[in-house]
C-alpha atoms as a PDB file:
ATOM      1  CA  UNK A   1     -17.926  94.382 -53.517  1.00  0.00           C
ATOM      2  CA  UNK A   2     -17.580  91.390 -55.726  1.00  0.00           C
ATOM      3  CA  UNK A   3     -14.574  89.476 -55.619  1.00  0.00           C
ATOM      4  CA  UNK A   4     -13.646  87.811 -58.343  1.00  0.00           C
ATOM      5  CA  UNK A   5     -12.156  84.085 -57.936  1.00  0.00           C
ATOM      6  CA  UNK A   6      -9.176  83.669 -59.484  1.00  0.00           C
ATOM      7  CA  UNK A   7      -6.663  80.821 -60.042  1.00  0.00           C
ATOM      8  CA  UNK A   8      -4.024  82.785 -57.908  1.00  0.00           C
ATOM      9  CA  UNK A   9      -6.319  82.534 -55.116  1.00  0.00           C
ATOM     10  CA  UNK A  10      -7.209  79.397 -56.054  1.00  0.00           C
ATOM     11  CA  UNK A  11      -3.622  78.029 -55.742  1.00  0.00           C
ATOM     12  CA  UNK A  12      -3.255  80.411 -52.502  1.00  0.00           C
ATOM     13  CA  UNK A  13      -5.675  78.146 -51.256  1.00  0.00           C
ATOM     14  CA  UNK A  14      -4.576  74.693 -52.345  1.00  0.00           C
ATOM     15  CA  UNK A  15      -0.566  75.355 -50.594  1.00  0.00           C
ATOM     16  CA  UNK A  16      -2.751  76.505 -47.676  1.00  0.00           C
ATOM     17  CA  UNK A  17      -4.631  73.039 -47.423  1.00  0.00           C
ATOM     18  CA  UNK A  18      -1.459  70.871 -48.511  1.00  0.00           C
ATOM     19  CA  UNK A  19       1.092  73.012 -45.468  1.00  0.00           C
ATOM     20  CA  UNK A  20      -2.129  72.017 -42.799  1.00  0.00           C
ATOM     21  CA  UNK A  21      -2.672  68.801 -44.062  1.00  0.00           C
ATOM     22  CA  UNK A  22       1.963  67.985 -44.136  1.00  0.00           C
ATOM     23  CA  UNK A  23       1.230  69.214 -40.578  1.00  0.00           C
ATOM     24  CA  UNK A  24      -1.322  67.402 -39.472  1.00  0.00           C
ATOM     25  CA  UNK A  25       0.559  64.025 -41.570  1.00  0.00           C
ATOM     26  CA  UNK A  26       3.648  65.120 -39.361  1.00  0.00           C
ATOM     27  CA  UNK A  27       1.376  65.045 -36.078  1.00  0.00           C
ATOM     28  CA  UNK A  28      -0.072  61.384 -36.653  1.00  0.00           C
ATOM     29  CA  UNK A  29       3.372  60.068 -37.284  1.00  0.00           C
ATOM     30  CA  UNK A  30       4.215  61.543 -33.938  1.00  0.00           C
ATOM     31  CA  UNK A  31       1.591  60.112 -32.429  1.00  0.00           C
ATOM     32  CA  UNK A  32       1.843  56.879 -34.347  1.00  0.00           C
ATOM     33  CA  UNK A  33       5.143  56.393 -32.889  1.00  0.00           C
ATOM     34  CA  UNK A  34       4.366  57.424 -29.516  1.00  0.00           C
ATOM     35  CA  UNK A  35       1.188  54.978 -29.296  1.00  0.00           C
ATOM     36  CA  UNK A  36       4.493  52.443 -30.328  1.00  0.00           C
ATOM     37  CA  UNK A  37       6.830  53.124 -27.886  1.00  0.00           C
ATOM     38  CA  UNK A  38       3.968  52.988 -25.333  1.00  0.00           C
ATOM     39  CA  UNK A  39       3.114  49.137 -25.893  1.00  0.00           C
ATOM     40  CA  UNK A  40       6.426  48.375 -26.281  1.00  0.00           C
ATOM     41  CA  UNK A  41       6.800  49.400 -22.919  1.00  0.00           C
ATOM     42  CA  UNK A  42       3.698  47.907 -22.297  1.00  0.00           C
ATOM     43  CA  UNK A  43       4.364  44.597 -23.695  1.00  0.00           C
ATOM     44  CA  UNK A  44       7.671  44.491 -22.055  1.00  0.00           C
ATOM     45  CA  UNK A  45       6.378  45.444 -18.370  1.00  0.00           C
ATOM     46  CA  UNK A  46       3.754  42.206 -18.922  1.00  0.00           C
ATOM     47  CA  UNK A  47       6.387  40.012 -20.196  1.00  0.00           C
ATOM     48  CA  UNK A  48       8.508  40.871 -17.356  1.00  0.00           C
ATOM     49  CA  UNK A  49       5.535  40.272 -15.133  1.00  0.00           C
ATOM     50  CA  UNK A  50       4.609  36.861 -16.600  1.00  0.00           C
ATOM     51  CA  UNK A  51       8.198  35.553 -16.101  1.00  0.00           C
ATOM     52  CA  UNK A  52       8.388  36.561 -12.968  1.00  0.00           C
ATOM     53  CA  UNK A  53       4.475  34.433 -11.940  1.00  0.00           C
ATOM     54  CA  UNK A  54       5.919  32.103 -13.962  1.00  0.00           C
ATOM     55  CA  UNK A  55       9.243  31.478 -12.081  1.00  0.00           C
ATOM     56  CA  UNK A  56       7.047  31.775  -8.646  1.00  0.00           C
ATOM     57  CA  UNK A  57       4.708  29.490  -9.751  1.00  0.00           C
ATOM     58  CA  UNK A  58       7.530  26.672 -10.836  1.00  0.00           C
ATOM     59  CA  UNK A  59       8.906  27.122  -7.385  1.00  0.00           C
ATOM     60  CA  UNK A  60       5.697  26.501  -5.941  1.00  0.00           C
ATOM     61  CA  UNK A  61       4.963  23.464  -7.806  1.00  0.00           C
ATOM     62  CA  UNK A  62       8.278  22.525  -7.097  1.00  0.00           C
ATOM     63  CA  UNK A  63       7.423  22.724  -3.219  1.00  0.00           C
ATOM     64  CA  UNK A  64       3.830  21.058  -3.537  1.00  0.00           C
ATOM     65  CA  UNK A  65       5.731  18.170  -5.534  1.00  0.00           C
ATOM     66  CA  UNK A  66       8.395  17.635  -2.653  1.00  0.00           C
ATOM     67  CA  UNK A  67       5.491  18.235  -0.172  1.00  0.00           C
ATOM     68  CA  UNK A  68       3.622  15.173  -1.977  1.00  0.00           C
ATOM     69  CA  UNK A  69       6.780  13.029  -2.159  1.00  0.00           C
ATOM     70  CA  UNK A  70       7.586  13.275   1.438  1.00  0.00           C
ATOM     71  CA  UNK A  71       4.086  12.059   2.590  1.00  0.00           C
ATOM     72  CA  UNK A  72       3.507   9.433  -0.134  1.00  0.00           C
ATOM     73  CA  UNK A  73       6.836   8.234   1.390  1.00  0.00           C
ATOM     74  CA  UNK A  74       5.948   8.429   5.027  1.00  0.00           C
ATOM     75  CA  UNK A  75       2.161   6.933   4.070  1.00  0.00           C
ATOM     76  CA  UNK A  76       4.254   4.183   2.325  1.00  0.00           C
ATOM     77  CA  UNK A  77       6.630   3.477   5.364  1.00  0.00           C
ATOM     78  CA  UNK A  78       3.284   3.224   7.729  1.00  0.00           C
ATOM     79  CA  UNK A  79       1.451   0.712   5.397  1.00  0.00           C
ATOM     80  CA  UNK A  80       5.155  -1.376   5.560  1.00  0.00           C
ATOM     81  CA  UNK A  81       5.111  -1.073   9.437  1.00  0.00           C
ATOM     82  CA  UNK A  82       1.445  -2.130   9.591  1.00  0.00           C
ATOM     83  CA  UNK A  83       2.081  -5.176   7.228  1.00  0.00           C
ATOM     84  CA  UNK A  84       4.968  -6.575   9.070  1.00  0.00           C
ATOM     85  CA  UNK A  85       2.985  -6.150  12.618  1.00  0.00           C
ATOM     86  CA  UNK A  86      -0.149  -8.202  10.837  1.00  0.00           C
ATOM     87  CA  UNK A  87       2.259 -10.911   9.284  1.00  0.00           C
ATOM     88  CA  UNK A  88       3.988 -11.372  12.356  1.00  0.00           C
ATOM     89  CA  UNK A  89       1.019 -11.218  13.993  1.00  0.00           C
ATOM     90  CA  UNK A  90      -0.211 -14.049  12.026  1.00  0.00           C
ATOM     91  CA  UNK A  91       2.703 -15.665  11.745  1.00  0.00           C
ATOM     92  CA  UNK A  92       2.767 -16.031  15.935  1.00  0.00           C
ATOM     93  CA  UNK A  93      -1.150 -17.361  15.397  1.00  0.00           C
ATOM     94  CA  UNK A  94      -0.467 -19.561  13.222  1.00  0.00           C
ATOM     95  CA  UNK A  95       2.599 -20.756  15.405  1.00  0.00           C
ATOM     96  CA  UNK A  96      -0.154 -20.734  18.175  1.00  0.00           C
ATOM     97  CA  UNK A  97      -2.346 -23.007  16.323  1.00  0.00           C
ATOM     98  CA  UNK A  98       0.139 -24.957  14.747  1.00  0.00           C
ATOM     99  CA  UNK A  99       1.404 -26.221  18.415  1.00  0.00           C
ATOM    100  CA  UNK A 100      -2.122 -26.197  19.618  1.00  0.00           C
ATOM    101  CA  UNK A 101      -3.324 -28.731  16.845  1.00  0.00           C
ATOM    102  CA  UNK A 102       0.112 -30.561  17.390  1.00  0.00           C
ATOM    103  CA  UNK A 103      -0.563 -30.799  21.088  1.00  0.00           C
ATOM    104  CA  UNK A 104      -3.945 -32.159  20.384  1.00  0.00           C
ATOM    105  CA  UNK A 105      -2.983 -34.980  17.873  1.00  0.00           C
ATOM    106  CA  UNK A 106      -0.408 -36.068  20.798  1.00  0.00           C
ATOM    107  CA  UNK A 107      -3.109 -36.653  22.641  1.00  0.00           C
ATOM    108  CA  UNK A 108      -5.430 -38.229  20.233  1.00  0.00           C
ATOM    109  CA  UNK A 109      -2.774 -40.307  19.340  1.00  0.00           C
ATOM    110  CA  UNK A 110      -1.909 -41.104  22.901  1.00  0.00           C
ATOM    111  CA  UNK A 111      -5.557 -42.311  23.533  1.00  0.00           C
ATOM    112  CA  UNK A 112      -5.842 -44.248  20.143  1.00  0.00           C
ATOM    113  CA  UNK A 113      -2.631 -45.696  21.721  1.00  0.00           C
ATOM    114  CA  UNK A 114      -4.015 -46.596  24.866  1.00  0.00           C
ATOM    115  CA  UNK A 115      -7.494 -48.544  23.202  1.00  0.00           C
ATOM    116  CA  UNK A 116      -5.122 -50.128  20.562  1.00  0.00           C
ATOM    117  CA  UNK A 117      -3.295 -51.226  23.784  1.00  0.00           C
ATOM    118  CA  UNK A 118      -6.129 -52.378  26.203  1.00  0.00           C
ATOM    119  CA  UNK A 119      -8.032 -53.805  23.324  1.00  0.00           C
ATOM    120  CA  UNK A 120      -4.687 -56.526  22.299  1.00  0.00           C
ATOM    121  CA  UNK A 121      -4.346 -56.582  26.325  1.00  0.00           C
ATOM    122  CA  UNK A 122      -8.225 -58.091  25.740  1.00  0.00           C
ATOM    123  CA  UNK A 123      -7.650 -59.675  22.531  1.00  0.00           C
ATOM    124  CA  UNK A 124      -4.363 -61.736  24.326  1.00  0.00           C
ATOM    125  CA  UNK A 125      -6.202 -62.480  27.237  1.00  0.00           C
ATOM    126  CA  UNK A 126      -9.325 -63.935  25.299  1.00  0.00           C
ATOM    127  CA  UNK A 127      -6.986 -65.745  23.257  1.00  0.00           C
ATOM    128  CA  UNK A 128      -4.651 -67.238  25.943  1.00  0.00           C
ATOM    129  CA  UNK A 129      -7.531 -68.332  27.779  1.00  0.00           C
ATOM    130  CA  UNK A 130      -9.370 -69.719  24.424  1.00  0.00           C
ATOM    131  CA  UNK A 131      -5.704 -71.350  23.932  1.00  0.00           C
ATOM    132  CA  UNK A 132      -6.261 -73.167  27.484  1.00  0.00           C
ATOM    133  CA  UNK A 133      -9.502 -74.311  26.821  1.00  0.00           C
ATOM    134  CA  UNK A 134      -8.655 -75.463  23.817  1.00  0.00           C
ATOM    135  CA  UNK A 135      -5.618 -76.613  25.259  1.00  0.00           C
ATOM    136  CA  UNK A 136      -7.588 -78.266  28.060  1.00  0.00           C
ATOM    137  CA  UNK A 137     -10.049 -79.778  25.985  1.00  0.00           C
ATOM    138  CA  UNK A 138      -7.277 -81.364  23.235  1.00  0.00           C
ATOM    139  CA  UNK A 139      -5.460 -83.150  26.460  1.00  0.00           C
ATOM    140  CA  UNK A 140      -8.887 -84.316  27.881  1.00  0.00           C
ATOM    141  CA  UNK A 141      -9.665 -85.811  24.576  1.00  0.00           C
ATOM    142  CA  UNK A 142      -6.224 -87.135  24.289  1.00  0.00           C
ATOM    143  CA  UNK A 143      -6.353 -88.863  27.703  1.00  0.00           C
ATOM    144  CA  UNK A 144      -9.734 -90.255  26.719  1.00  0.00           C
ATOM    145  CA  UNK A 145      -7.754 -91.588  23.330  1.00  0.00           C
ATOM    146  CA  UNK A 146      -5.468 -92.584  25.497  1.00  0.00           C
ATOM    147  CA  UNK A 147      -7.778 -94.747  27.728  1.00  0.00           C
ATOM    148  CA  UNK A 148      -9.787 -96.184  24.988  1.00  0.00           C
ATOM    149  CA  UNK A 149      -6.473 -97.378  23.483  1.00  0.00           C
ATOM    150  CA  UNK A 150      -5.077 -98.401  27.031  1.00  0.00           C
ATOM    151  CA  UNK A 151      -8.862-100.513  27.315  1.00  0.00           C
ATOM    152  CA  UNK A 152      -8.228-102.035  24.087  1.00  0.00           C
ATOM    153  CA  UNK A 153      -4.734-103.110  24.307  1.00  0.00           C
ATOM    154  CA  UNK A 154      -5.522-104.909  27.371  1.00  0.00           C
END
């Protein structure tokens, strides 16, 4: 049997198409908003999550900072120990040297003192006995003088 197409079925058919397709609309909004409230439990989980390494990871920095501080200042209070012990170190060898070099230029002195001393002891001693020589020889030539003139007066 032929059927014969008419617009009644024609319009049968078109409600028939626009009730699936309001359906199938109603179904992805559904879903739509589903899929939504899924990452936005999502999204809140991770945020939650972040903050949470984020506050661990400020407290561990925190730590490593302190950590850091402490030994820079204990590292810093050696290298002040170790530089007082090598000043005073060198502070007592140069005290050492100082008396040392001190103790030496007595001496030095001490023997330039000495040579100054036996060399005028010399020095007086040539010169005294130049002196009576001289002294010698004057009052021999003045007795002579004194001859001649006694010889002449005569």
């Amino acid at each position: 049997m032929k059927t014969k197409f008419s617009l009644k079925h024609a319009l049968l058919i078109a409600a028939g198409l626009l009730a699936v397709s309001a359906i199938s609309y109603g179904q992805a909004g559904t879903d739509m908003k589903n899929a939504a409230e899924d990452t936005g439990h999502a999204t809140k989980t991770v945020a939650k999550d972040t903050g949470h390494a984020t506050k661990t990871a400020a407290k561990d920095t925190g730590k490593a900072t302190e950590k850091a501080a402490d030994k820079t200042g204990d590292a810093t209070k050696t290298v002040a120990k170790d530089t007082g012990h090598a000043t005073k170190t060198a502070a007592k060898d140069t005290g050492h040297a100082t008396k040392t070099a001190a103790k030496d230029t007595g001496k030095a002195t001490e023997k330039a003192a000495d040579k100054t001393g036996d060399a005028t002891k010399t020095a007086a001693k040539d010169t005294g006995h130049g002196v009576k020589k001289g002294t010698k020889a004057v009052g021999h030539g003045v007795k002579k003088g004194a001859e001649k003139t006694g010889d002449a007066m005569k």
